[in-house]
N, C-alpha and C. Protein backbone atom coordinates (compact mmCIF):
# COMPACT_ATOMS: atom_id res chain seq x y z
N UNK A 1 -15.64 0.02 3.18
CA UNK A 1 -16.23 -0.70 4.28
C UNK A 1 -15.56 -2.06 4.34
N UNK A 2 -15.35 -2.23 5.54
CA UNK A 2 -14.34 -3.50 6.27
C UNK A 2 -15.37 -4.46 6.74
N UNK A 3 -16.05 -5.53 6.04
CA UNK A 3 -16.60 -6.26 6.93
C UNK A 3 -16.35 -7.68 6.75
N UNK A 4 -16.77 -8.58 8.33
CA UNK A 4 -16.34 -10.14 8.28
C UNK A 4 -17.84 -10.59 8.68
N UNK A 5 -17.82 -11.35 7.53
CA UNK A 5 -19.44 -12.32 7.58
C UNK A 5 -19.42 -13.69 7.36
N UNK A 6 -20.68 -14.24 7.51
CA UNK A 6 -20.34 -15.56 6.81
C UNK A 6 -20.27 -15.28 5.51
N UNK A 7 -19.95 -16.57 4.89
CA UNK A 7 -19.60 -16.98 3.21
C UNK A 7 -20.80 -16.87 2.76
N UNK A 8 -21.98 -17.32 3.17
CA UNK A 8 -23.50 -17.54 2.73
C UNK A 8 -24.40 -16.00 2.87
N UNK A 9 -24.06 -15.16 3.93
CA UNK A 9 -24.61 -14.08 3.71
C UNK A 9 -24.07 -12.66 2.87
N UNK A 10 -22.99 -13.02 2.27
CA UNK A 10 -22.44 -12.21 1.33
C UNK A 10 -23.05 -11.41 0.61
N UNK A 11 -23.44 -12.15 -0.44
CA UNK A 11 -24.47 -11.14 -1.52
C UNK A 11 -25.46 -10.90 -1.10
N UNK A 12 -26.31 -11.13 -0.31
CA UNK A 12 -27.25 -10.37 0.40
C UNK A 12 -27.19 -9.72 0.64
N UNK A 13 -25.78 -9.20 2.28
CA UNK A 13 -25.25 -7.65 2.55
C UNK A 13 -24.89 -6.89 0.83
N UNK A 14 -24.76 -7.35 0.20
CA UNK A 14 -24.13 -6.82 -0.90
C UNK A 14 -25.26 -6.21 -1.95
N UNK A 15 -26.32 -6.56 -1.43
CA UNK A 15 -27.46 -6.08 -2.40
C UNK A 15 -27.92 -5.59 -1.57
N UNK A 16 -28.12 -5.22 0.10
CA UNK A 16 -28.63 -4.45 0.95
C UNK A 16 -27.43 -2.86 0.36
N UNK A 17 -26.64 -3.06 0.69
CA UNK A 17 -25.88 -1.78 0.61
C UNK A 17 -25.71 -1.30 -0.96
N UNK A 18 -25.88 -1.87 -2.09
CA UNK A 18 -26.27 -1.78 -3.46
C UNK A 18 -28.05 -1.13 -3.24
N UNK A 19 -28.40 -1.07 -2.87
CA UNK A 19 -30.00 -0.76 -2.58
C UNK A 19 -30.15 0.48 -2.31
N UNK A 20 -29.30 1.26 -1.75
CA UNK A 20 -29.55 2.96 -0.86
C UNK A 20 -29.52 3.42 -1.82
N UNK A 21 -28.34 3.78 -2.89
CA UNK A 21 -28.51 4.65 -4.02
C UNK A 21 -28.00 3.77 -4.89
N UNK A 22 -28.64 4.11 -6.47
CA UNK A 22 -28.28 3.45 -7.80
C UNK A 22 -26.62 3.77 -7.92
N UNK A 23 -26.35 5.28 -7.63
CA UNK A 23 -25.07 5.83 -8.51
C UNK A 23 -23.64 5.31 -7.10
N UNK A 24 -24.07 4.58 -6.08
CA UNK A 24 -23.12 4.04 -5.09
C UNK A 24 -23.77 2.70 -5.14
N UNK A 25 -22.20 2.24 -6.18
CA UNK A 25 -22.52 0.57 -5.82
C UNK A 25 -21.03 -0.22 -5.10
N UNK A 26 -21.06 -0.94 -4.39
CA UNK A 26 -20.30 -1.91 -3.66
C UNK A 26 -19.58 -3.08 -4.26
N UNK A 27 -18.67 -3.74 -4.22
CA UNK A 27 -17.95 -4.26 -5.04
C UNK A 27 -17.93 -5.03 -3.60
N UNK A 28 -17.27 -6.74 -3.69
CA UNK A 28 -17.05 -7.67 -2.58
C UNK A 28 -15.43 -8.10 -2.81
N UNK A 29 -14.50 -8.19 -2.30
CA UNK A 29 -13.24 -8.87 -2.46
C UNK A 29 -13.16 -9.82 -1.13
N UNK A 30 -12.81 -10.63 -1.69
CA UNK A 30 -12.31 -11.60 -0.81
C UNK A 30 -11.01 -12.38 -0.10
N UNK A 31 -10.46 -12.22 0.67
CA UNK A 31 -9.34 -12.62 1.47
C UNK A 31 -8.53 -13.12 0.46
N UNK A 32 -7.46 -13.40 0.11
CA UNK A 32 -6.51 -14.61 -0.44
C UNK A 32 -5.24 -15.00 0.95
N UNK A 33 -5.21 -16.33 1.12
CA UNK A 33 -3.88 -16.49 1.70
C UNK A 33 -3.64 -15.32 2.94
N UNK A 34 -5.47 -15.21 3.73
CA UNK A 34 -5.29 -14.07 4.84
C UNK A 34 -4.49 -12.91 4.69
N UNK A 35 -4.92 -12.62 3.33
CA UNK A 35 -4.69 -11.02 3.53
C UNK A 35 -5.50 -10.15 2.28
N UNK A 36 -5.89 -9.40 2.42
CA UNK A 36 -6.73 -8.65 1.19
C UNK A 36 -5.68 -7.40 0.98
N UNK A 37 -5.44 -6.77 -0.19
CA UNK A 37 -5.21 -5.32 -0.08
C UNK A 37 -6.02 -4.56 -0.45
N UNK A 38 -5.87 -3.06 -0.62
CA UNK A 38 -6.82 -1.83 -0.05
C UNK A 38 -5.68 -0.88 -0.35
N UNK A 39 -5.77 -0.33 -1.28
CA UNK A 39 -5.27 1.22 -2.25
C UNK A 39 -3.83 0.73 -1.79
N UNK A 40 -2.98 1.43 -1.25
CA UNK A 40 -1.43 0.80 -1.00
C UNK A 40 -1.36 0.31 0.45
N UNK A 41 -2.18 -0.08 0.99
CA UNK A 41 -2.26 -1.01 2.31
C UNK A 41 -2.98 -2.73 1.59
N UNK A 42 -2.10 -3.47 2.71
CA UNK A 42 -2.61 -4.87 2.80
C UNK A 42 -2.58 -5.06 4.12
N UNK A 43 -3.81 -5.50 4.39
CA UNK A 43 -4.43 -6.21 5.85
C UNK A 43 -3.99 -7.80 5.41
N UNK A 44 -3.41 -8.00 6.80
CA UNK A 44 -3.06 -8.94 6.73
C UNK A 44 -3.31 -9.83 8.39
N UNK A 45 -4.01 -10.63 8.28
CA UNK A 45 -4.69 -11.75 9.38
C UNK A 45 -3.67 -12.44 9.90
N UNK A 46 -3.40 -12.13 11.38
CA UNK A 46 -2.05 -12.84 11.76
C UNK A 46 -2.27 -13.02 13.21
N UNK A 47 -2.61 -13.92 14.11
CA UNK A 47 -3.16 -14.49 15.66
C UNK A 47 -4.24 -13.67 15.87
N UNK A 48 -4.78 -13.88 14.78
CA UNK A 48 -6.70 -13.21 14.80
C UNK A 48 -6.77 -11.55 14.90
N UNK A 49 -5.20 -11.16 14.71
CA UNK A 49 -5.10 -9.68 14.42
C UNK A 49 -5.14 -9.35 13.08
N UNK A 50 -5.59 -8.28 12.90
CA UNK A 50 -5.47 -7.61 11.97
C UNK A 50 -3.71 -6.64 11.72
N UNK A 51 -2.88 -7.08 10.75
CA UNK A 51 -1.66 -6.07 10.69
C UNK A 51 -1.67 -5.70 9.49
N UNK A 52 -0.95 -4.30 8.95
CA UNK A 52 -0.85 -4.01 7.71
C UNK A 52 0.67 -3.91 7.49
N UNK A 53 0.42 -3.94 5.93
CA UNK A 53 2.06 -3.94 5.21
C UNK A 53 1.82 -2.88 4.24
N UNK A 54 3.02 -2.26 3.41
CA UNK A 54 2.77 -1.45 2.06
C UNK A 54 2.45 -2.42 1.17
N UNK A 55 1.43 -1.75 0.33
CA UNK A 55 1.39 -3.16 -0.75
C UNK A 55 1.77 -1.96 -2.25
N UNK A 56 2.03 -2.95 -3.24
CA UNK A 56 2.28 -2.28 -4.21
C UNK A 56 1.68 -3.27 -4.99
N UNK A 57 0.73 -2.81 -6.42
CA UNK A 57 0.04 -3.36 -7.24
C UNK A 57 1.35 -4.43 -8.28
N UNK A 58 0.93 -5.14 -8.73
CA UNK A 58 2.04 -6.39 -9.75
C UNK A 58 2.56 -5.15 -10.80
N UNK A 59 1.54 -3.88 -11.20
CA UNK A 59 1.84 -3.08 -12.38
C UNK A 59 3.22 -1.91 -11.99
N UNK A 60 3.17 -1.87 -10.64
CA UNK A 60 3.99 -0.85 -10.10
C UNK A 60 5.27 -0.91 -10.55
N UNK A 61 5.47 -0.10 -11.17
CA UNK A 61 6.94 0.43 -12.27
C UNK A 61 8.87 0.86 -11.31
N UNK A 62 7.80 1.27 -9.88
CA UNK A 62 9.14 1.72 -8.77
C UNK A 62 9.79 2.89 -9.77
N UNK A 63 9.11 3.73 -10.27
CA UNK A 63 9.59 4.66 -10.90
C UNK A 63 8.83 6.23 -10.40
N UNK A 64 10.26 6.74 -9.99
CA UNK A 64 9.65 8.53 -9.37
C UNK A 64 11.17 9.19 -10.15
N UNK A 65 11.18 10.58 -9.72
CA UNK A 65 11.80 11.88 -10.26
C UNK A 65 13.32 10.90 -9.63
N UNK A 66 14.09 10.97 -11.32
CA UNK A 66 15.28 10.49 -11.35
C UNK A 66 15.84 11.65 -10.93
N UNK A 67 17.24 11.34 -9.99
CA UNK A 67 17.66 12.14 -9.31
C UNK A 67 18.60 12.71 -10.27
N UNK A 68 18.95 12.20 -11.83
CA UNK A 68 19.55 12.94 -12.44
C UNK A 68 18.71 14.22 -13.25
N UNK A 69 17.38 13.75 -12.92
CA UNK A 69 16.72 14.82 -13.58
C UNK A 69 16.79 16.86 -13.16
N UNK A 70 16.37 17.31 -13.92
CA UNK A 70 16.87 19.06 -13.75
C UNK A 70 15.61 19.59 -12.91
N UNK A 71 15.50 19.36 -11.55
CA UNK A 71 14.61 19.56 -10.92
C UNK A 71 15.19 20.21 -9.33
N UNK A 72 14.27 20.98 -8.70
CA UNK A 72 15.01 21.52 -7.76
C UNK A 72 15.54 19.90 -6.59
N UNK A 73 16.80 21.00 -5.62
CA UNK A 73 17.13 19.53 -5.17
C UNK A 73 16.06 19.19 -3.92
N UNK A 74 15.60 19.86 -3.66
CA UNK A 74 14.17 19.84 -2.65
C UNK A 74 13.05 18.54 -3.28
N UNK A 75 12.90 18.70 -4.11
CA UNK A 75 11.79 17.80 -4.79
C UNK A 75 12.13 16.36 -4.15
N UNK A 76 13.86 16.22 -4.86
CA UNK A 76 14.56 15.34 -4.86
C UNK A 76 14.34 14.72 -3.20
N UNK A 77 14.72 15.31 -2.36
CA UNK A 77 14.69 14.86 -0.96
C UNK A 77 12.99 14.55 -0.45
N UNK A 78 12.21 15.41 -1.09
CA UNK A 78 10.53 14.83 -0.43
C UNK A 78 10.53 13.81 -1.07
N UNK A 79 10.77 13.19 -2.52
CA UNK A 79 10.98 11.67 -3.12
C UNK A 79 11.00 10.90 -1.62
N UNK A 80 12.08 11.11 -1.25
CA UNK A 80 13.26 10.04 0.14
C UNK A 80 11.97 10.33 0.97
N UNK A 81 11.74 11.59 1.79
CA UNK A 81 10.76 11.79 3.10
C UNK A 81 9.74 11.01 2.60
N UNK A 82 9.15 10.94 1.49
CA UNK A 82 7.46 11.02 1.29
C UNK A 82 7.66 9.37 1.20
N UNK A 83 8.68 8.50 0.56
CA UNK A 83 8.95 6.73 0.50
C UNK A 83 8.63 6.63 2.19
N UNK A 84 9.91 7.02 2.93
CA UNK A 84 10.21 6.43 4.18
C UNK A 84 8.64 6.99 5.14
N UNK A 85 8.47 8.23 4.88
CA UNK A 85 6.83 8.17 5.70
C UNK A 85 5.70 7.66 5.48
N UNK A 86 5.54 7.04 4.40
CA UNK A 86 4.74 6.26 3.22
C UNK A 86 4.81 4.62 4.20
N UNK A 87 5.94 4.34 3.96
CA UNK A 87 6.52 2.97 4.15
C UNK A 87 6.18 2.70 6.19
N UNK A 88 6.58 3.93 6.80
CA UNK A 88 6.72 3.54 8.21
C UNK A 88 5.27 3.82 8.30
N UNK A 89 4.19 4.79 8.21
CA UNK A 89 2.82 4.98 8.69
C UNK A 89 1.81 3.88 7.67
N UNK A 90 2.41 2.95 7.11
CA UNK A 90 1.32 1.76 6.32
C UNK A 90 1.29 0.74 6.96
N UNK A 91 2.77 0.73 7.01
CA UNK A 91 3.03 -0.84 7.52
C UNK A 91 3.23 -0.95 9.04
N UNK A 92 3.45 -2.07 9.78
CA UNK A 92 3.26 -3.03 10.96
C UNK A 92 4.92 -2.61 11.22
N UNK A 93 5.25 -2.48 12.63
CA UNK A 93 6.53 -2.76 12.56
C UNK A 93 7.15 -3.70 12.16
N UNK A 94 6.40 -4.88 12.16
CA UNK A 94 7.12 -6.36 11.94
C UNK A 94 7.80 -6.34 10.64
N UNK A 95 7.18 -5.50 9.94
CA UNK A 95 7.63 -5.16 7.95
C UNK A 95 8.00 -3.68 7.62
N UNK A 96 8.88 -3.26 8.98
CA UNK A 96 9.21 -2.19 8.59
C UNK A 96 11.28 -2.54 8.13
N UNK A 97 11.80 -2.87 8.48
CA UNK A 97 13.16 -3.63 8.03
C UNK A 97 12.69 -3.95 6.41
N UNK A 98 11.80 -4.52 6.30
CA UNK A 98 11.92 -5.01 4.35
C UNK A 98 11.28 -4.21 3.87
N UNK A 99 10.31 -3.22 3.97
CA UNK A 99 10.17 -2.16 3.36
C UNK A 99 11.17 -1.13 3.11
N UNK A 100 11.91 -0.91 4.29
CA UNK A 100 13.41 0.52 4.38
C UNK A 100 14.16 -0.46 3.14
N UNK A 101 14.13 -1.40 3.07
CA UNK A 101 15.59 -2.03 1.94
C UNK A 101 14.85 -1.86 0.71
N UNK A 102 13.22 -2.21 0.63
CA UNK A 102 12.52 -1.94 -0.80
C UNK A 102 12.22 -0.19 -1.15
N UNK A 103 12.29 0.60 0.12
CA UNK A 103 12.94 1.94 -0.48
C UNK A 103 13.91 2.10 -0.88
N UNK A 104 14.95 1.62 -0.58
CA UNK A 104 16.25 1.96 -1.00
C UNK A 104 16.76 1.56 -2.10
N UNK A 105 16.22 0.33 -2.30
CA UNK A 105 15.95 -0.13 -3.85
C UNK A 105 16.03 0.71 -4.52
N UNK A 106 14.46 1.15 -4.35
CA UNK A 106 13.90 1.85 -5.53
C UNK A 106 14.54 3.29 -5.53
N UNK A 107 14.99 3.75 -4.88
CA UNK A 107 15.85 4.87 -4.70
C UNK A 107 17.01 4.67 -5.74
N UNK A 108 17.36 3.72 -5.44
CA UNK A 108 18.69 3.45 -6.10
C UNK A 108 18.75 2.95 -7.87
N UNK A 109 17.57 2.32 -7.75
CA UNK A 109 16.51 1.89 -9.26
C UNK A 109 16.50 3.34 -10.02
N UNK A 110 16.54 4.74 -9.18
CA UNK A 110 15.83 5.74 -10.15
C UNK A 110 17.24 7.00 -9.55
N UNK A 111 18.61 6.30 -9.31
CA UNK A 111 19.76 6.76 -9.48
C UNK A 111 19.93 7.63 -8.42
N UNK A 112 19.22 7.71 -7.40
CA UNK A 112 20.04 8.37 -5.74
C UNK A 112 21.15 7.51 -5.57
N UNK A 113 22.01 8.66 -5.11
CA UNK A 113 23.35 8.35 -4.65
C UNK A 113 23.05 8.02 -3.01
N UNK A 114 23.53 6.68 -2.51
CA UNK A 114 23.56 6.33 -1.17
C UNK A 114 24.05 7.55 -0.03
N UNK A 115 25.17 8.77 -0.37
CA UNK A 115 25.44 9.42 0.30
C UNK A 115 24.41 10.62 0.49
N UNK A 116 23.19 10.64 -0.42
CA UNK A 116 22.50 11.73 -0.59
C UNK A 116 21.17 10.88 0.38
N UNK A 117 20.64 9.86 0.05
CA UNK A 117 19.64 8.96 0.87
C UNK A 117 20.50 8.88 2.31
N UNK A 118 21.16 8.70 2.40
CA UNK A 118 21.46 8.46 3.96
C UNK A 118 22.02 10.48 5.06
């Protein structure tokens, strides 16, 4: 649940929706620097819009199936499809250019050959 309240009625909503059932409880996060993230999306507050980007946690390793590994070469290519459809259906167009280069990175981080990614 996505919601914008005041600062003062916070824990209140937060003990209303803590209230329906014991075994569903609600957790509150709060904005930083207009933007929160949310599993591998970040909302991000930009001319009172709402836009998203890919987000990746500080722990994220950028590590998938090395392309030198003994695996069919199919696997290998949904790696590439599943980044670039990952990357274009999260994010905003505005952050779709620095995401395609932070795939390719990491592509290249876990030993795809540029002639096989492109």
């Amino acid at each position: 649940i996505i919601s914008a309240a005041p600062l003062t009625l916070i824990s209140d909503i937060q003990k209303i929706f803590n209230s329906f059932h014991h075994r569903i409880q609600f957790t509150v996060e709060m904005e930083q620097n207009r933007s929160l993230s949310f599993l591998d999306v970040l909302l991000i507050v930009q001319d009172n819009k709402i836009v998203t980007d890919w987000y990746r946690k500080p722990t994220f390793s950028g590590r998938f199936l090395n392309f030198n590994s003994h695996h069919p070469i199919a696997h290998k290519k949904g790696i590439i499809v599943s980044l670039i459809d990952k990357m274009l259906h999260i994010s905003h167009p505005l952050f779709h250019e620095k995401n395609f280069h932070i795939v390719i990175k990491i592509l290249i981080e876990n030993s795809y050959p540029l002639n096989f990614i492109f």
